[in-house]
Protein backbone atom coordinates (compact mmCIF):
# COMPACT_ATOMS: atom_id res chain seq x y z
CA UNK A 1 123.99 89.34 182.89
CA UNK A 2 124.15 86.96 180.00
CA UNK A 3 126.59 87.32 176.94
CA UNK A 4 125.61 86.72 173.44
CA UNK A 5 126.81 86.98 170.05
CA UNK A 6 125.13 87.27 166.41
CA UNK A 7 126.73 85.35 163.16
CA UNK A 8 126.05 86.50 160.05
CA UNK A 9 125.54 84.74 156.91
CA UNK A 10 126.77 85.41 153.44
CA UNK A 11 125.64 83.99 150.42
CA UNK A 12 127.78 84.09 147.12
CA UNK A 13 126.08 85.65 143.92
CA UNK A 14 124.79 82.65 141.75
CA UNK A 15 126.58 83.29 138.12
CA UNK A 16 124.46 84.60 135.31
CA UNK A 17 123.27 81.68 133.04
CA UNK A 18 125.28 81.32 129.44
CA UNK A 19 122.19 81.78 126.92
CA UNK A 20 122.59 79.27 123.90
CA UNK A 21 120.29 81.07 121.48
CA UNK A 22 121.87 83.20 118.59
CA UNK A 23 118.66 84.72 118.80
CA UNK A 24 118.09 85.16 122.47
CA UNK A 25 121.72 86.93 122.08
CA UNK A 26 120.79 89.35 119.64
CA UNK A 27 117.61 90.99 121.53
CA UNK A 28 119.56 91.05 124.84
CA UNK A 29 122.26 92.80 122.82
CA UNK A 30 119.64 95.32 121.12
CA UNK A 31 117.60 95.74 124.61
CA UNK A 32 121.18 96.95 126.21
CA UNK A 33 124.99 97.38 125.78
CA UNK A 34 127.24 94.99 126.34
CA UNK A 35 128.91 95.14 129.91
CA UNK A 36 132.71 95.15 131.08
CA UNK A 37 133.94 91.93 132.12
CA UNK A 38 135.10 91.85 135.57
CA UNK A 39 138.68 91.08 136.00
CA UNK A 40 139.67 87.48 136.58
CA UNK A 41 139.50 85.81 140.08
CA UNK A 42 136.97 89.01 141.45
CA UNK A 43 133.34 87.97 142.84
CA UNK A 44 131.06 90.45 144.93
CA UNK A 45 129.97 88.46 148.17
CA UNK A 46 126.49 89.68 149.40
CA UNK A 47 125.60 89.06 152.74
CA UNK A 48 121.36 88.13 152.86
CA UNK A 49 119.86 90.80 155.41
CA UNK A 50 116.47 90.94 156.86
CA UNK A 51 114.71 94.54 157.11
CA UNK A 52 115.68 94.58 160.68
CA UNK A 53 119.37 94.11 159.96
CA UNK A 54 119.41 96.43 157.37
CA UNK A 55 117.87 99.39 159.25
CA UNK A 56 120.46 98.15 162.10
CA UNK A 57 123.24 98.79 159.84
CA UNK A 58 122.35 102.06 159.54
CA UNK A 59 121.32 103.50 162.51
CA UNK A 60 123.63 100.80 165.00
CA UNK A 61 122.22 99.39 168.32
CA UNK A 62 119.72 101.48 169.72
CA UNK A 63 116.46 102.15 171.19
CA UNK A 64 113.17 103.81 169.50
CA UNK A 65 110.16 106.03 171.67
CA UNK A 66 107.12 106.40 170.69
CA UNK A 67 103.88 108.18 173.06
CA UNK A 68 100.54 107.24 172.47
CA UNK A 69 97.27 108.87 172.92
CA UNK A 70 96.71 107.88 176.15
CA UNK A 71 100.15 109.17 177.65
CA UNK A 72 101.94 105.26 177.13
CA UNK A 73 105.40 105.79 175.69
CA UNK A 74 106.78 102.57 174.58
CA UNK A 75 110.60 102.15 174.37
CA UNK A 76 112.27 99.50 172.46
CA UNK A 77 115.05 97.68 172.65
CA UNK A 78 116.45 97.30 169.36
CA UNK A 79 119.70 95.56 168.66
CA UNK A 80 118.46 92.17 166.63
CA UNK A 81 117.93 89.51 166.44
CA UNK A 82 118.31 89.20 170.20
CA UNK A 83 118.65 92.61 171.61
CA UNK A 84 122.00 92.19 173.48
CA UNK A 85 122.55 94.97 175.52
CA UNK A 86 125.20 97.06 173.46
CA UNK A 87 126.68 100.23 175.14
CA UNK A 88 124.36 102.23 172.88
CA UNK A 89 121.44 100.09 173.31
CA UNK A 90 121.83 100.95 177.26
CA UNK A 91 122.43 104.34 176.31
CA UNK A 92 119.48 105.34 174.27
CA UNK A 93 117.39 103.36 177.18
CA UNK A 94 118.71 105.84 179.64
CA UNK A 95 118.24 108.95 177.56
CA UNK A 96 114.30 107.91 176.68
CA UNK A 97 113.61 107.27 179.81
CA UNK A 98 115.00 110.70 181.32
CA UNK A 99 112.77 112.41 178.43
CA UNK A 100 109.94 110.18 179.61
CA UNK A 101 110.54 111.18 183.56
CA UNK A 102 110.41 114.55 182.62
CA UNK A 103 107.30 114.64 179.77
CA UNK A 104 104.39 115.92 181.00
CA UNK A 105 102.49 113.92 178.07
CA UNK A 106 104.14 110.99 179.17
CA UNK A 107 102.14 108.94 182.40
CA UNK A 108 104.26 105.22 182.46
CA UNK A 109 106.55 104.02 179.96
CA UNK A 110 106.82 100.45 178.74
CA UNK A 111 109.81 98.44 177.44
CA UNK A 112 109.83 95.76 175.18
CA UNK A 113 112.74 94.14 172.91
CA UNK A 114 112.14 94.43 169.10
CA UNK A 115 111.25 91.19 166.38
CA UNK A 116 110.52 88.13 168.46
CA UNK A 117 112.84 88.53 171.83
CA UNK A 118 113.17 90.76 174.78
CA UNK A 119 116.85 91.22 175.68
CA UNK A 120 119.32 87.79 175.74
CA UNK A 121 121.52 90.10 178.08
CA UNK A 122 124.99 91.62 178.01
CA UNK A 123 126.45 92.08 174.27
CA UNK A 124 129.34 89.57 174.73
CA UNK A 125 131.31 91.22 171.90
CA UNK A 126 132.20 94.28 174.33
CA UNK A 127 134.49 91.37 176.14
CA UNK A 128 136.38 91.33 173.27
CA UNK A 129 136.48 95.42 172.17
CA UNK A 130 137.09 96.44 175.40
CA UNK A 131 139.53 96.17 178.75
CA UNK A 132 138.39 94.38 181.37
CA UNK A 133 138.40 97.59 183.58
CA UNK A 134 135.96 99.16 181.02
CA UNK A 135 133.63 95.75 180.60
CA UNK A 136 133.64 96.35 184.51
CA UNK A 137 132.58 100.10 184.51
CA UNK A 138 130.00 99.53 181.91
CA UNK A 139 127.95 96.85 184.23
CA UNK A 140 128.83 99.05 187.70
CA UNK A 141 127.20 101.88 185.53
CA UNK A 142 124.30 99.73 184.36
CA UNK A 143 123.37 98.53 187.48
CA UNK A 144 123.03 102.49 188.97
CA UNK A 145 121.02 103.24 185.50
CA UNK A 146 118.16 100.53 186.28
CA UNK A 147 118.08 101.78 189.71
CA UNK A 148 118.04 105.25 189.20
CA UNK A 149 115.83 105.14 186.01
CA UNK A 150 113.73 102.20 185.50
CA UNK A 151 113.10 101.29 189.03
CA UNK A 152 112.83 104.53 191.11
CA UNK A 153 111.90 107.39 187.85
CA UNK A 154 109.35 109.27 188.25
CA UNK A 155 107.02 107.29 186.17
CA UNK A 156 106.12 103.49 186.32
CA UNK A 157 107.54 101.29 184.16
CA UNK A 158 106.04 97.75 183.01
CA UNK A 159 108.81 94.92 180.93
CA UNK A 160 106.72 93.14 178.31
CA UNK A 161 108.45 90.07 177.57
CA UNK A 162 108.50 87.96 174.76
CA UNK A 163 111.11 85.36 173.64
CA UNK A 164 113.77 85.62 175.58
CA UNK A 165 114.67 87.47 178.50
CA UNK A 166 118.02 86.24 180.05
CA UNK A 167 120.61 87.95 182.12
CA UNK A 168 120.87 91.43 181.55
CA UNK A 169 117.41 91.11 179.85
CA UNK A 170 115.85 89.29 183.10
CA UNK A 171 117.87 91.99 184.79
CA UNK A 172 116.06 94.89 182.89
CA UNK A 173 112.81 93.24 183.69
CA UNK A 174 113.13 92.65 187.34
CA UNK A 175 113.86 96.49 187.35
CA UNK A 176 110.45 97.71 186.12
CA UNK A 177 107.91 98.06 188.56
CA UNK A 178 105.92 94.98 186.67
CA UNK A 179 106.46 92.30 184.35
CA UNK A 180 103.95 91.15 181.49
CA UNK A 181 105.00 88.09 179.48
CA UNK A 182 103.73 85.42 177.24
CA UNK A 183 103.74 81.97 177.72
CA UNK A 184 106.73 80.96 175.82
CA UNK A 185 109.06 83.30 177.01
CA UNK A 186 112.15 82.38 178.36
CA UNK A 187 113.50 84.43 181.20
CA UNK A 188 116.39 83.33 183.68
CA UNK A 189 120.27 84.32 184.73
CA UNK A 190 122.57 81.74 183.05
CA UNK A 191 125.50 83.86 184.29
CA UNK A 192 127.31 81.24 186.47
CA UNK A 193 127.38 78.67 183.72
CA UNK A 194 129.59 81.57 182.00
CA UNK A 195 132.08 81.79 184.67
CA UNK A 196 130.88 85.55 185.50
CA UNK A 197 127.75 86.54 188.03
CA UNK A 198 124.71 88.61 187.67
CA UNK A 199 125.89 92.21 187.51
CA UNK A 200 122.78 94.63 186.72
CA UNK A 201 120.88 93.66 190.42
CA UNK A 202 119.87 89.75 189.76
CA UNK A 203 121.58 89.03 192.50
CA UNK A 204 119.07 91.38 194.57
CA UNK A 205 115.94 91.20 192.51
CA UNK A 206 115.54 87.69 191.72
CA UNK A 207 115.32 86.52 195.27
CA UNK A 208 112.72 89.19 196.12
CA UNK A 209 110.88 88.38 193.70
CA UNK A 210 110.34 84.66 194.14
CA UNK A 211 111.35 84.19 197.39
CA UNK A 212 115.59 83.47 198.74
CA UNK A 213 115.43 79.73 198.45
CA UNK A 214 114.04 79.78 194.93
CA UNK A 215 115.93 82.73 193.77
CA UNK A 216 119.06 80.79 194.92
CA UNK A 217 118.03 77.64 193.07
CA UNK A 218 117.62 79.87 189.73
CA UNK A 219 121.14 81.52 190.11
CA UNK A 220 123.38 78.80 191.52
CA UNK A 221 121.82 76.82 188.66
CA UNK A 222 121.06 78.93 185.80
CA UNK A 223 117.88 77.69 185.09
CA UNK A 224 115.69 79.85 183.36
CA UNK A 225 111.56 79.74 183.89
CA UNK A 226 108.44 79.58 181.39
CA UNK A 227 106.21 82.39 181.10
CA UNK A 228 103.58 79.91 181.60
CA UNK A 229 105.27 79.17 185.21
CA UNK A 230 106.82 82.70 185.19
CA UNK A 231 103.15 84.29 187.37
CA UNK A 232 103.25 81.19 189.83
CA UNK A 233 106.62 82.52 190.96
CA UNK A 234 106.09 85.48 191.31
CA UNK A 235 108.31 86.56 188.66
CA UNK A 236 105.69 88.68 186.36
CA UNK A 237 102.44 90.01 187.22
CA UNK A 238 100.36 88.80 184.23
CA UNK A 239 100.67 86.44 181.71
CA UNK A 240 98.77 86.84 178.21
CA UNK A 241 97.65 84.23 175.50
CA UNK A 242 100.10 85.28 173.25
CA UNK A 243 102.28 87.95 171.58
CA UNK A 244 99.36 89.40 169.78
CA UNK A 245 97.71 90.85 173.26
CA UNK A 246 101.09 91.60 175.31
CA UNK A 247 102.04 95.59 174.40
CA UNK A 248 98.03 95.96 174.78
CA UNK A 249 97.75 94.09 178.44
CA UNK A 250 101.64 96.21 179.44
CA UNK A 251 100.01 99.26 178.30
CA UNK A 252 96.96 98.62 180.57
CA UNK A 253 98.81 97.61 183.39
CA UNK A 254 101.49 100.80 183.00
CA UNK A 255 98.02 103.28 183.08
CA UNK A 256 96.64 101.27 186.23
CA UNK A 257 100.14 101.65 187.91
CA UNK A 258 99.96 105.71 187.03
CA UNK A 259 96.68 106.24 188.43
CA UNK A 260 96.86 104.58 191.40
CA UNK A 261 94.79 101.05 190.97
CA UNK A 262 97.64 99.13 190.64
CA UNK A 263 100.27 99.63 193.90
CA UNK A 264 103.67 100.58 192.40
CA UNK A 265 106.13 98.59 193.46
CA UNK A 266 109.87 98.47 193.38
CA UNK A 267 111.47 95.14 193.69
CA UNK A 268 114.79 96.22 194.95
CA UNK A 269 112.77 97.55 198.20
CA UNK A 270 110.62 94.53 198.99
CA UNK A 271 110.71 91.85 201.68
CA UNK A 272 107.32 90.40 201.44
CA UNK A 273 108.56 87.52 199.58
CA UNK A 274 111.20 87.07 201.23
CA UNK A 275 112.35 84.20 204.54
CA UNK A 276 113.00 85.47 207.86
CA UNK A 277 116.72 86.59 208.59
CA UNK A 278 117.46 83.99 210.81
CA UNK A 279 115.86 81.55 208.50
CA UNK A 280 117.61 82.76 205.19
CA UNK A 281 120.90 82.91 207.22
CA UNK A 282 120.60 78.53 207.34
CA UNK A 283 119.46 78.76 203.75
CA UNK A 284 122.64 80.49 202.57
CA UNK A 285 124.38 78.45 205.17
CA UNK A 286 123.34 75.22 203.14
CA UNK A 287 123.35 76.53 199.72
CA UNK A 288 127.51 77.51 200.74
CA UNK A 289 128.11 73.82 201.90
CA UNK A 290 126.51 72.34 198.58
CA UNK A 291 128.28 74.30 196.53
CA UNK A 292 131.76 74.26 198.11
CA UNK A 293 131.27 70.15 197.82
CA UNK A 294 129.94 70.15 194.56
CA UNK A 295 132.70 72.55 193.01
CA UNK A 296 135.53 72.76 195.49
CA UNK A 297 137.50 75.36 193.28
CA UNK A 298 135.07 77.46 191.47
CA UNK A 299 135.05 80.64 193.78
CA UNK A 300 132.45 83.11 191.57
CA UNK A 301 129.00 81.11 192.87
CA UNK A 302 130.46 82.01 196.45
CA UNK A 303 130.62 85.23 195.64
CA UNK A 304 127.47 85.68 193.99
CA UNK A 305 126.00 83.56 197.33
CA UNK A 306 128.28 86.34 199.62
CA UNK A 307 126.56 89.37 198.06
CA UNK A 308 122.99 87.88 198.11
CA UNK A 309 123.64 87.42 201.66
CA UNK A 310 124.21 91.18 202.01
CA UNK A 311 121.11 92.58 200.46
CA UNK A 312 119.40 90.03 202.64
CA UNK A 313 120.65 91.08 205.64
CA UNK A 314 121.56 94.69 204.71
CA UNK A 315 118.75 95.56 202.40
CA UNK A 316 118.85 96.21 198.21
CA UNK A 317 120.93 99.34 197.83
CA UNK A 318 123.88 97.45 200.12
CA UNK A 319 123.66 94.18 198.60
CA UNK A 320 123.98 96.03 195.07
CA UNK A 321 127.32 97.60 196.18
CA UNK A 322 128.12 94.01 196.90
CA UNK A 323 127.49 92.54 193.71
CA UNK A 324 129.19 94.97 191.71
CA UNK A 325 131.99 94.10 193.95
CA UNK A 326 131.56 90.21 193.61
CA UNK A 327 131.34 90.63 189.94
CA UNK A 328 134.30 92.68 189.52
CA UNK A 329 136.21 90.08 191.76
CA UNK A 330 135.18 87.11 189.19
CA UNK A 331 135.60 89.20 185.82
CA UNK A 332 139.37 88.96 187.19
C-alpha cells in the first residue's frame, strides 16, 4: 500500500477597490446602506474549492452505489483528488459491496475511483492520527475485506482504472476478478521506496498475475506499469482508447463474468502464471542475494521477499498471513 497526502490551497480575499467618484459614491450609497467596518488587523481567508471538495467536506471520505438497468452496480471510490484509502473510504466499500452480494437486482459490481484517478493507496494521514498498533489493524483488516468481499463475494467484480492506481489502489484492483484500464494509467506498488511493504495482498497478487520474476522486479523496485503495457503483463484484461469508453467496456466485461462467457477468476487462487516451485525457489534465491548486496541493512525488502516465498510455496491464503506479518514487522 502506498501513502499519500492532499494540500490545500488558500487564497486571501482581494480588497474592495476605493471608488474616486463623488458620484459613483452617492448611487452606491442610495442602492444600499453603508456597512460596519471590520475591526482593525481582521481578514476572512477563503480557501478556493472545486465541486468535488466541497461535496467532500460535507459528506467526508466515502464511497457512492448506484445499479443500473441491466443489474451493474457501480461503486466509487470517492475521497479526491486521489482517492486515498481513508478508514471510511474502506468502510463504505465494504458495506456496498455486502448490499451488492446480497441484491437480487444486483448481477456484478464495478469499482472505479472518482474525478480523474483510481485509488493512490493508503491515506498516509492515518500514520499520523493514529498508533502504530491501530495503522497495523486497519491494513490486517483490509487485507481480509478484499479477500472476503471483492475477491471471493458472491458476485464478480471488475476495477476500472484510470489515473492512478498505486499501492493500496493496485491492491484493490488485483482483488477484483478483472481489471479494465486506459492507456495512461499508472498502476504499481511503490511501497518499499516508503520504508513499509505491500499490506492489502500485493505481495500475493502481483506475482500471480504477471508471473514471480516480474512481480518481484515490480516490488523490489517500485516501478509502476502503463496501461498501455498494463494487458501485455498480464496485469488487466482489457485496455480501452480512453476514459470516455472505460465504465462502458467494465460494465460489459462485469455482465460477461455473471453469465458465464467470461471465466471468473480469482487471482489470489491462481498458478497459471506462475514458475515452477523448484524454479521460483532459485528466483527468490537470487533476488535475496541482490538485495542483501545492494542494501546490506535495509531488512523490510527481505521480508516482503520472505512472505512472497510463502504464498509461493504455501499457496495465497498462507502467504497473506505472511505478509500481514512481514508488514507489521517493518511498520516497527
Amino acid at each position: 500500500l502506498t501513502t499519500t497526502t492532499t494540500t490545500t490551497t488558500t487564497t486571501q480575499r482581494p480588497r474592495p477597490a476605493l471608488t474616486h467618484s463623488p458620484v459613483a459614491c452617492t448611487k452606491q450609497s442610495k442602492r444600499r446602506p453603508p456597512t460596519k467596518e471590520k475591526p482593525a488587523g481582521r481578514r476572512t481567508n477563503e480557501r478556493t474549492k472545486t465541486k468535488s471538495e466541497i461535496s467532500l467536506k460535507m459528506s467526508g471520505p466515502t464511497c457512492s452505489l448506484s445499479v443500473d438497468r441491466q443489474g451493474v452496480a457501480t461503486i466509487v471510490l470517492t475521497n479526491p483528488p486521489v482517492n486515498a484509502l481513508h478508514p471510511n473510504v474502506l468502510k463504505a466499500l465494504a458495506e456496498h459491496l455486502e448490499a451488492c452480494h446480497s441484491r437480487s437486482d444486483v448481477k456484478a459490481v464495478v469499482v472505479t475511483g472518482s474525478g480523474k484517478n483510481f485509488c493512490a493507496g493508503f491515506d498516509i494521514a492515518q500514520f499520523a492520527a493514529q498508533s502504530s498498533e491501530k495503522v497495523k489493524e486497519s491494513v490486517s483488516g483490509a487485507s481480509v475485506l478484499l479477500t472476503k468481499v471483492l475477491e471471493e463475494g458472491a458476485k464478480p467484480t471488475v476495477a476500472a482504472i484510470q489515473g492512478v492506481a498505486l499501492g493500496g489502489g493496485c491492491e484493490v484492483a488485483a482483488a477484483c476478478n478483472a481489471r479494465v484500464c486506459t492507456p495512461d494509467a499508472k498502476i504499481g506498488l511503490p511501497e518499499l521506496q516508503l520504508g513499509i511493504i505491500p499490506g492489502f495482498g500485493g505481495t500475493q497478487r502481483l506475482p500471480r498475475l504477471v508471473g514471480l520474476q516480474t512481480g518481484l522486479e515490480l516490488i523490489l523496485t517500485s516501478k509502476s506499469v502503463k496501461g498501455s503495457k498494463a494487458k501485455g503483463l498480464g496485469l488487466v484484461d482489457e485496455l480501452v482508447s480512453g476514459p470516455g469508453d472505460l465504465l462502458a467496456k467494465a460494465k460489459e466485461v462485469a455482465l460477461d463474468l455473471a453469465s458465464g462467457k467470461r471465466k471468473r477468476v480469482r487471482t489470489l487462487e491462481r498458478e497459471d502464471r506462475l514458475e515452477p516451485k523448484d524454479v521460483a525457489k532459485i528466483i527468490l534465491g537470487i533476488a535475496r542475494e541482490q538485495t542483501k548486496k545492494r542494501a546490506p541493512h535495509i531488512r523490510h525488502p527481505l521480508l516482503c521477499i520472505d512472505a512472497i516465498e510463502t504464498g509461493i510455496m504455501q499457496g495465497g491464503k498462507a502467504g497473506l498471513t505472511a505478509e500481514t506479518k512481514a508488514f507489521n514487522e517493518a511498520a516497527q
